[in-house]
N, C-alpha and C. Protein backbone atom coordinates (compact mmCIF):
# COMPACT_ATOMS: atom_id res chain seq x y z
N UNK A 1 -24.96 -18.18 93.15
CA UNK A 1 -26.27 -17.60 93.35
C UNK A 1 -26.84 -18.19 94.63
N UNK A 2 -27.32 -17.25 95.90
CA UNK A 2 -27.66 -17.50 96.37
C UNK A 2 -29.13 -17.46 96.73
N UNK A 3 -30.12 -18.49 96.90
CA UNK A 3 -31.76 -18.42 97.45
C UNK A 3 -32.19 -18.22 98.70
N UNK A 4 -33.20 -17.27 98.74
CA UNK A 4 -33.74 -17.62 100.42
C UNK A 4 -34.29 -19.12 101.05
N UNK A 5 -34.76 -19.04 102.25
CA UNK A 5 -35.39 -20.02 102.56
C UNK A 5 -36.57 -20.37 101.65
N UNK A 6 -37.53 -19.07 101.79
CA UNK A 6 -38.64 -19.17 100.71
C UNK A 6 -38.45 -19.58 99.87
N UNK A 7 -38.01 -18.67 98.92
CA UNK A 7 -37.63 -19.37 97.37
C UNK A 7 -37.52 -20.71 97.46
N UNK A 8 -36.53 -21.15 97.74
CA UNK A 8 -36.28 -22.52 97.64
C UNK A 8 -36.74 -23.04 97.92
N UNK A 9 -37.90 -22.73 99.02
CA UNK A 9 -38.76 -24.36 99.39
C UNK A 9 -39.84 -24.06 98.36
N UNK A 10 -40.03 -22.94 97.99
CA UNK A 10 -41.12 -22.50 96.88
C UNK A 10 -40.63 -23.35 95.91
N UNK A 11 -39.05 -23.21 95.45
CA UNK A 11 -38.63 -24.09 94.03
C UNK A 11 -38.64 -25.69 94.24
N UNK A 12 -38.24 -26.05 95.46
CA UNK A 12 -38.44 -27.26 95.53
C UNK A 12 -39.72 -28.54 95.48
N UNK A 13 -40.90 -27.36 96.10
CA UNK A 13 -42.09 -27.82 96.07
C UNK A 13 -42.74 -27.70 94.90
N UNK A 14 -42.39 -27.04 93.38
CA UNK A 14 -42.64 -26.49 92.40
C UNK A 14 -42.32 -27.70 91.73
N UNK A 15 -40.97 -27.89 91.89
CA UNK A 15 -40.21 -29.36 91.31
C UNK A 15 -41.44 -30.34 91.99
N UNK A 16 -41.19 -30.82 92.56
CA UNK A 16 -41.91 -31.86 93.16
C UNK A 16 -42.68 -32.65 92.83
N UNK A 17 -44.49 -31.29 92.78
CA UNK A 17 -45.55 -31.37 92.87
C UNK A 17 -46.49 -30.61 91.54
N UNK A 18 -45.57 -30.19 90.85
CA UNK A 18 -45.70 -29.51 89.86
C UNK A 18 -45.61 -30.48 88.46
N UNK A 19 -46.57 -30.26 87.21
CA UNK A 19 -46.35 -30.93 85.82
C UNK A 19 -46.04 -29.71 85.26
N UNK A 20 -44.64 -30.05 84.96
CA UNK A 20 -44.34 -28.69 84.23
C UNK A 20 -43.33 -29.70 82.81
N UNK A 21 -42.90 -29.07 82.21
CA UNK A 21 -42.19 -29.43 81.18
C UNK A 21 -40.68 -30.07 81.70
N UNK A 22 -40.09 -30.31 80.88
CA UNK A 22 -38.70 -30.44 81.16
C UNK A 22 -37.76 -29.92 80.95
N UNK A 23 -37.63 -28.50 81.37
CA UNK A 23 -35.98 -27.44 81.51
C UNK A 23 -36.01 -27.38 82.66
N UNK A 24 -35.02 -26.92 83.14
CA UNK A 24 -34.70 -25.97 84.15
C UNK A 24 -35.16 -24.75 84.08
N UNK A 25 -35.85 -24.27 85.49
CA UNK A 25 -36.60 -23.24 85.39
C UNK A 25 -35.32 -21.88 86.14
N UNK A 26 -34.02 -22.42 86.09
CA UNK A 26 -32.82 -21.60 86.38
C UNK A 26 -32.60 -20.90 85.41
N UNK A 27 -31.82 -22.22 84.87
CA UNK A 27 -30.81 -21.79 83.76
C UNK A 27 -31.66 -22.34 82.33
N UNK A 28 -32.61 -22.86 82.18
CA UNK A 28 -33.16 -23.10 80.69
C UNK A 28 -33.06 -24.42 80.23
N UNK A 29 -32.26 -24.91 80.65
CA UNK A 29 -30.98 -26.32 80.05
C UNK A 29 -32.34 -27.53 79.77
N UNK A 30 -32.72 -28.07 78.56
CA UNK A 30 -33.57 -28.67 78.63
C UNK A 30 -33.13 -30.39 78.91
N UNK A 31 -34.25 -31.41 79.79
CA UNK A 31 -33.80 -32.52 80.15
C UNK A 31 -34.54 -33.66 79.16
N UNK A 32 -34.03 -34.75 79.14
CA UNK A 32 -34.90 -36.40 78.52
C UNK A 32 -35.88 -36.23 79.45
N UNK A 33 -35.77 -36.81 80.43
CA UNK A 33 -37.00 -36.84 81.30
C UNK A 33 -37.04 -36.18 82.70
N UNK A 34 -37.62 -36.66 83.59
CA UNK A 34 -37.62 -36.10 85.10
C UNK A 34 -36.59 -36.00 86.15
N UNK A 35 -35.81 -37.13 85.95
CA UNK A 35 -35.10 -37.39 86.65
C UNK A 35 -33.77 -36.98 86.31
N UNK A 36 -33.43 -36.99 85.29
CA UNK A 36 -32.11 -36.26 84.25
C UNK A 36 -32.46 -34.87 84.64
N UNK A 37 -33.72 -34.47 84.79
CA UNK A 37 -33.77 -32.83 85.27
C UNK A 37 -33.77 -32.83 86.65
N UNK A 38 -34.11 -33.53 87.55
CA UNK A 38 -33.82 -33.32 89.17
C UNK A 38 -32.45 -33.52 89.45
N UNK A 39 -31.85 -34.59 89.08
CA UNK A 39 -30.41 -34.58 88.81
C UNK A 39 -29.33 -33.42 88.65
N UNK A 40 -30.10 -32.53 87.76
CA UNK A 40 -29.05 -31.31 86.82
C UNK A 40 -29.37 -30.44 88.16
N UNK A 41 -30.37 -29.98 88.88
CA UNK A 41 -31.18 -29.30 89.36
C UNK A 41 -30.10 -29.20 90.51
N UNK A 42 -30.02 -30.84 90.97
CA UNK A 42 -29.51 -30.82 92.19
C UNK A 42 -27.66 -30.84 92.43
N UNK A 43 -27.20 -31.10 91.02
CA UNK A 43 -25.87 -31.49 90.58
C UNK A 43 -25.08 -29.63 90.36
N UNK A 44 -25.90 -29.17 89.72
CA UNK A 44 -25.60 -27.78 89.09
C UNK A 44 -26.27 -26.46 89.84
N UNK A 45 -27.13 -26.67 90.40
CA UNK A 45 -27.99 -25.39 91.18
C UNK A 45 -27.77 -26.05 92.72
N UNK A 46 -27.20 -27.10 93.38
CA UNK A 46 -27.26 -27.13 94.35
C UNK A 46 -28.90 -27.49 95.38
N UNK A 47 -29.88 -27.82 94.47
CA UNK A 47 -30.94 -27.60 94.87
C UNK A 47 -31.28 -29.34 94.94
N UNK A 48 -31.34 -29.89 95.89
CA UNK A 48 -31.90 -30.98 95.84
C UNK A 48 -32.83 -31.61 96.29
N UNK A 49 -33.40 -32.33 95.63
CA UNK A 49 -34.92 -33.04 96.06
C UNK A 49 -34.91 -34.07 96.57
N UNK A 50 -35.49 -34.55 98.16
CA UNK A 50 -35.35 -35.54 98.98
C UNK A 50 -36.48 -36.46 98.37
């Protein structure tokens, strides 16, 4: 699957800066905490957070 530029800086800044729950807002996959989900995010979607 590929994202635009947008998107992705949209998803990345979403991750970020955002209190949202803990799934993946991809694929669903629910995490323990934050970092177990930035991890999956960046391990499995290719999407990673600096």
């Amino acid at each position: 699957m590929s994202y635009s530029v947008t998107s992705r800086t949209a998803l990345i800044n979403h991750i970020r800066y955002t209190n949202h729950p803990l799934h993946c807002m991809i694929c669903k996959k629910k995490s323990s905490n934050y970092n177990a989900l930035l991890d999956h995010i960046c391990k499995k979607h290719n999407i990673c957070i600096s």
